[in-house]
C-alpha atoms as a PDB file:
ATOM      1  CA  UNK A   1      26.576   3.633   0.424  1.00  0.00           C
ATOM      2  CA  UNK A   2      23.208   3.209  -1.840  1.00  0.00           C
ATOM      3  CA  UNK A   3      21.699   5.280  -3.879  1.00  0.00           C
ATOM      4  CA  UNK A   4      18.662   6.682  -3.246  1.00  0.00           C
ATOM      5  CA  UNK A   5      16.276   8.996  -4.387  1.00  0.00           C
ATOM      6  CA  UNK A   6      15.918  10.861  -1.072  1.00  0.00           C
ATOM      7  CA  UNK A   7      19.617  11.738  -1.496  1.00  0.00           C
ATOM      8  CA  UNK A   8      19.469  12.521  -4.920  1.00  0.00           C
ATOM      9  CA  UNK A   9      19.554  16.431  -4.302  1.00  0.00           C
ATOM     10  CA  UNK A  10      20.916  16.947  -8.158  1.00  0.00           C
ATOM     11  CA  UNK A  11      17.940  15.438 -10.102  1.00  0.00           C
ATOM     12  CA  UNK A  12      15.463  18.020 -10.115  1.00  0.00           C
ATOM     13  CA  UNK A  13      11.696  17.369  -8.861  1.00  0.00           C
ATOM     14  CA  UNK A  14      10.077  16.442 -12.188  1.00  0.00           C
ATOM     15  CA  UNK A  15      12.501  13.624 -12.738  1.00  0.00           C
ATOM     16  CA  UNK A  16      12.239  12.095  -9.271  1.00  0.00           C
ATOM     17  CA  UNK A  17       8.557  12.038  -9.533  1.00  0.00           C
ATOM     18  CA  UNK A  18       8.664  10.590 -12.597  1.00  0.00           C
ATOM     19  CA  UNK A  19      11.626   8.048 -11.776  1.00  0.00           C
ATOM     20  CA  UNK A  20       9.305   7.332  -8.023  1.00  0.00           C
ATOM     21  CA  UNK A  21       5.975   6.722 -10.513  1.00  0.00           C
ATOM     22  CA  UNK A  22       7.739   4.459 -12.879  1.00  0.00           C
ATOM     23  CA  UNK A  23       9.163   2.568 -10.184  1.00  0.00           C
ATOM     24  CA  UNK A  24       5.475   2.017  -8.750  1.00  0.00           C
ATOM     25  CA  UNK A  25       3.822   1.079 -12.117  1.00  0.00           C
ATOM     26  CA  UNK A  26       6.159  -1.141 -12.822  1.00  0.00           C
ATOM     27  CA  UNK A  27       6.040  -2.532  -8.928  1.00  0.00           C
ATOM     28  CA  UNK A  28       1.956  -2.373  -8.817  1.00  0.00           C
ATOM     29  CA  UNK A  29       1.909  -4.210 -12.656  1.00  0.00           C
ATOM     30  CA  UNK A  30       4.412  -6.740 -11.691  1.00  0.00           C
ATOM     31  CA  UNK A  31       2.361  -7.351  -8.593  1.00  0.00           C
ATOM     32  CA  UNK A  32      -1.137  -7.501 -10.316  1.00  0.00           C
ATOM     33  CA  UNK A  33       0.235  -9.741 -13.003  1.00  0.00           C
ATOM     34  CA  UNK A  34       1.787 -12.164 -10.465  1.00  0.00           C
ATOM     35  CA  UNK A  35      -1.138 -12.537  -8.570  1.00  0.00           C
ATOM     36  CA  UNK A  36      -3.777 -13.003 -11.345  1.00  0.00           C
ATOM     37  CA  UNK A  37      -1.668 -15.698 -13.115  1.00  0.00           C
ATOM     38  CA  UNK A  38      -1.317 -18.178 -10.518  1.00  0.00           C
ATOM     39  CA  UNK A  39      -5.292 -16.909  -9.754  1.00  0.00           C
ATOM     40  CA  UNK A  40      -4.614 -16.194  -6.023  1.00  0.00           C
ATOM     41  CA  UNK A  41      -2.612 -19.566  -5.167  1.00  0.00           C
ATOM     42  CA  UNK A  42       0.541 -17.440  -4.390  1.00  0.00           C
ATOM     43  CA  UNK A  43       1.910 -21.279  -3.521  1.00  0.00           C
ATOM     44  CA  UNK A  44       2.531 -21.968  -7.021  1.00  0.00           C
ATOM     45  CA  UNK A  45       4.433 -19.306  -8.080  1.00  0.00           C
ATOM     46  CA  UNK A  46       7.461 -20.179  -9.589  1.00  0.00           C
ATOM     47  CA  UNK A  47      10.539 -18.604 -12.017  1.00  0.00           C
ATOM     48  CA  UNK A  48       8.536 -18.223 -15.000  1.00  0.00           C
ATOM     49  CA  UNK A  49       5.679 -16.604 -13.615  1.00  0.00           C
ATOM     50  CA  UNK A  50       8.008 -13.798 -12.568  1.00  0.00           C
ATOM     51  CA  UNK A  51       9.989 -13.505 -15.973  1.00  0.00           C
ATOM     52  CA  UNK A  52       6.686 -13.006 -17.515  1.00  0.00           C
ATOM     53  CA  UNK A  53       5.049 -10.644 -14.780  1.00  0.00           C
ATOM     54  CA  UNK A  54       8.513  -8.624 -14.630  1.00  0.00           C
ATOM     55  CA  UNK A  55       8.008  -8.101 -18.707  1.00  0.00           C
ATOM     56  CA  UNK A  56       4.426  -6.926 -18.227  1.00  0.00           C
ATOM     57  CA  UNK A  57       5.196  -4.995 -15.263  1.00  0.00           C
ATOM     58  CA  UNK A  58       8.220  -3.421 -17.190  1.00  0.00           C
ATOM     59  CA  UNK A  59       6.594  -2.637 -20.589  1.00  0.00           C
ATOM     60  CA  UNK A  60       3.327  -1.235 -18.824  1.00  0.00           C
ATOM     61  CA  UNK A  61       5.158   0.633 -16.518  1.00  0.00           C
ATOM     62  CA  UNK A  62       7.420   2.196 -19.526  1.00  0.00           C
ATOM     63  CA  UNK A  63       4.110   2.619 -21.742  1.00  0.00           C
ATOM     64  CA  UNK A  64       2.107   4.506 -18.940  1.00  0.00           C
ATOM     65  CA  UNK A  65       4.781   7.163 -18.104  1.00  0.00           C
ATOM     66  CA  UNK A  66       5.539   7.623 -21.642  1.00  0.00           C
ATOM     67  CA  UNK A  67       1.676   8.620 -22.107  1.00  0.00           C
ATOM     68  CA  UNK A  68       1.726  10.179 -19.424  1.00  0.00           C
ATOM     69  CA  UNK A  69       4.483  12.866 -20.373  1.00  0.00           C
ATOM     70  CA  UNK A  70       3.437  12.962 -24.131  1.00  0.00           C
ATOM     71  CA  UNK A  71      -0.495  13.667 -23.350  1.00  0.00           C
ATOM     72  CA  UNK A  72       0.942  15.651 -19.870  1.00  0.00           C
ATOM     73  CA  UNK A  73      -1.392  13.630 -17.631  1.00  0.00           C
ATOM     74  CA  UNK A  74      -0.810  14.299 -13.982  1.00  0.00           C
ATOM     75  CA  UNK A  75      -4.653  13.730 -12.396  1.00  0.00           C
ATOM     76  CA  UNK A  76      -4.485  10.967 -10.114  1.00  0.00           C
ATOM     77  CA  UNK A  77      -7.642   9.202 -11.132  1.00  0.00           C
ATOM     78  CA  UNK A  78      -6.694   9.406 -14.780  1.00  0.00           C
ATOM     79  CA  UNK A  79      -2.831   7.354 -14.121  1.00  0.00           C
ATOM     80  CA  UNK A  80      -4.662   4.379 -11.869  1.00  0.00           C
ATOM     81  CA  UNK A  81      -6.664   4.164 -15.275  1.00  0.00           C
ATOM     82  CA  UNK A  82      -4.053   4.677 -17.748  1.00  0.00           C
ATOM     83  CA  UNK A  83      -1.942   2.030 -15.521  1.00  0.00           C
ATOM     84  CA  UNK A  84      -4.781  -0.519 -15.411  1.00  0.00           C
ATOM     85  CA  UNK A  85      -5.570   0.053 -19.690  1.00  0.00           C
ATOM     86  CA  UNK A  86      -1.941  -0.231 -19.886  1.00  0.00           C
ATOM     87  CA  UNK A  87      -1.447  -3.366 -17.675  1.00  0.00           C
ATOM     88  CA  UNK A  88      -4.154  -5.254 -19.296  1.00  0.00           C
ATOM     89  CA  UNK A  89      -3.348  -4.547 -22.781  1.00  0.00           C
ATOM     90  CA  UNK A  90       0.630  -5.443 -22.522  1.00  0.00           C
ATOM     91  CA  UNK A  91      -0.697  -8.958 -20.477  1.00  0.00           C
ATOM     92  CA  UNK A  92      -3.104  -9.604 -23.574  1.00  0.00           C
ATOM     93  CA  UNK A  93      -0.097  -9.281 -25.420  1.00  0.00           C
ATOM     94  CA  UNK A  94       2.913 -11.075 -23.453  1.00  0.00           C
ATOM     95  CA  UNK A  95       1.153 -14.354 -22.833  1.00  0.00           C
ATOM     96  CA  UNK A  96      -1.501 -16.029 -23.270  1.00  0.00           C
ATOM     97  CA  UNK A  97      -4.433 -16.324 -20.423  1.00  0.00           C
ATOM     98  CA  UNK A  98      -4.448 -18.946 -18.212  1.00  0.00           C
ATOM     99  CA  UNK A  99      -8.223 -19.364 -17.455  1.00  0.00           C
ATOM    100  CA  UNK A 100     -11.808 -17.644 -18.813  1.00  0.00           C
ATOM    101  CA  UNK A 101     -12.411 -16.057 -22.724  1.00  0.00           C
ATOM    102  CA  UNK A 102      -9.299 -15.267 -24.919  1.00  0.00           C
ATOM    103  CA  UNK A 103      -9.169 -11.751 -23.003  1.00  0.00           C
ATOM    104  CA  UNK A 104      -9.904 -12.494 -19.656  1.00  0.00           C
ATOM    105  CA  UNK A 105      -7.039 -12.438 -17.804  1.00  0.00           C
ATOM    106  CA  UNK A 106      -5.772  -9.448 -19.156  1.00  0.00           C
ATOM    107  CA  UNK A 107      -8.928  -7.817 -18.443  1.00  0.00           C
ATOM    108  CA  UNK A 108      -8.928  -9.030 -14.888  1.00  0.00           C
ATOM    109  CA  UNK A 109      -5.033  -8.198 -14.248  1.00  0.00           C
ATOM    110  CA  UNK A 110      -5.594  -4.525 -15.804  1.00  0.00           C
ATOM    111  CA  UNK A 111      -8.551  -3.887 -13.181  1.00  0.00           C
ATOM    112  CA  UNK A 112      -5.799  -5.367 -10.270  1.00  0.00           C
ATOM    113  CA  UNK A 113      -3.378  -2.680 -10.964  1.00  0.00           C
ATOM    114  CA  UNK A 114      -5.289  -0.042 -11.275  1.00  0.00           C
ATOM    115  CA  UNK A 115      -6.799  -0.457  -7.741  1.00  0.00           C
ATOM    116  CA  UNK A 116      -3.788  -1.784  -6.503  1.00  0.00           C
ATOM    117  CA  UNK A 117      -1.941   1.553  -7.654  1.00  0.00           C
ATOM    118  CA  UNK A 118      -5.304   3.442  -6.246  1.00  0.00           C
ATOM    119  CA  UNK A 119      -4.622   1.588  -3.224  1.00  0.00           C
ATOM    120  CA  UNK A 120      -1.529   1.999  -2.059  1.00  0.00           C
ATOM    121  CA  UNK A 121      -2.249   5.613  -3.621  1.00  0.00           C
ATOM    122  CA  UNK A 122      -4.805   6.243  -0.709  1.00  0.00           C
ATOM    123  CA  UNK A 123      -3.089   4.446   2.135  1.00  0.00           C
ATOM    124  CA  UNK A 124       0.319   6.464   1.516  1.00  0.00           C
ATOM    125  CA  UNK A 125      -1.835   9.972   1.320  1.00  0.00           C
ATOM    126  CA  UNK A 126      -3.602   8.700   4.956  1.00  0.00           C
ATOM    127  CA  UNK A 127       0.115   7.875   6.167  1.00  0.00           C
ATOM    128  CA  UNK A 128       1.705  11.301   4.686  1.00  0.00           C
ATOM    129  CA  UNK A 129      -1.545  13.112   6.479  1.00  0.00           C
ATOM    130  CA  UNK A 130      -1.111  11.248   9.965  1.00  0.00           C
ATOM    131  CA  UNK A 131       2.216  12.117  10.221  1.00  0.00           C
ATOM    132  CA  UNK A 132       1.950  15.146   9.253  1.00  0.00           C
ATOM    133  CA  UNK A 133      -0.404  16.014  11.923  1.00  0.00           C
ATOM    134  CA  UNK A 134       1.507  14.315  14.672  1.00  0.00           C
ATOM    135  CA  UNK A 135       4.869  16.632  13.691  1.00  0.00           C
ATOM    136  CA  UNK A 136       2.200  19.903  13.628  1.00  0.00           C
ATOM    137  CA  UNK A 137       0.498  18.815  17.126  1.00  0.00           C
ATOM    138  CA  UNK A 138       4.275  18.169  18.532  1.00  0.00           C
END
């Protein structure tokens, strides 16, 4: 049987939430990292590019829940941002970019995850509020 945090009924709320929004930075840097290094051509991704998006993903990820609890950030806007500055400043710093100025890359990836993570922020809201109206109307 797996583990999962739907069935986790002895963590408390705040550390699910927090466990569920690391899990997505990490997923939404990863993803944003992936995708701006091979510029699109998901055809050529290979081994390496996913070591090196999985330790950008990771480390942003880490960073933007840490500030998150220490400054006690919890406005939705203001986490796509902090995940996007985050993103972008751990890809300046993990590897080099592959095309554009010195900074480019990272500045590029940063802006993906942040509206990646904004979203899949709205579409899960629209999907929470649909069926949430079908169960009322039922």
């Amino acid at each position: 049987m797996a583990f999962t945090l739907r069935e986790s009924y002895f963590l408390p709320n705040a550390i699910k939430d927090k466990t569920r929004s690391l899990l997505e930075g990490v997923s939404e840097s990863t993803a944003a990292c992936l995708i701006t290094m091979v510029q699109g051509n998901l055809l050529s991704l290979s081994l390496g590019h996913l070591i090196i998006a999985s330790q950008t993903g990771v480390i942003a990820g880490l960073s933007t829940l840490l500030i998150s609890l220490l400054a006690r950030i919890n406005h939705r806007w203001a986490m796509h941002a902090l995940l996007g500055v985050s993103t972008g400043v751990v890809d300046f710093y993990v590897h080099p970019g592959s095309f554009g100025d010195v900074a480019t890359e990272a500045i590029v990836t940063g802006f993906a995850a942040a509206m990646l993570s904004l979203l899949l922020s709205v579409l899960v809201t629209a999907i929470a509020k649909n069926r949430a109206a079908k169960n009322k109307a039922a």
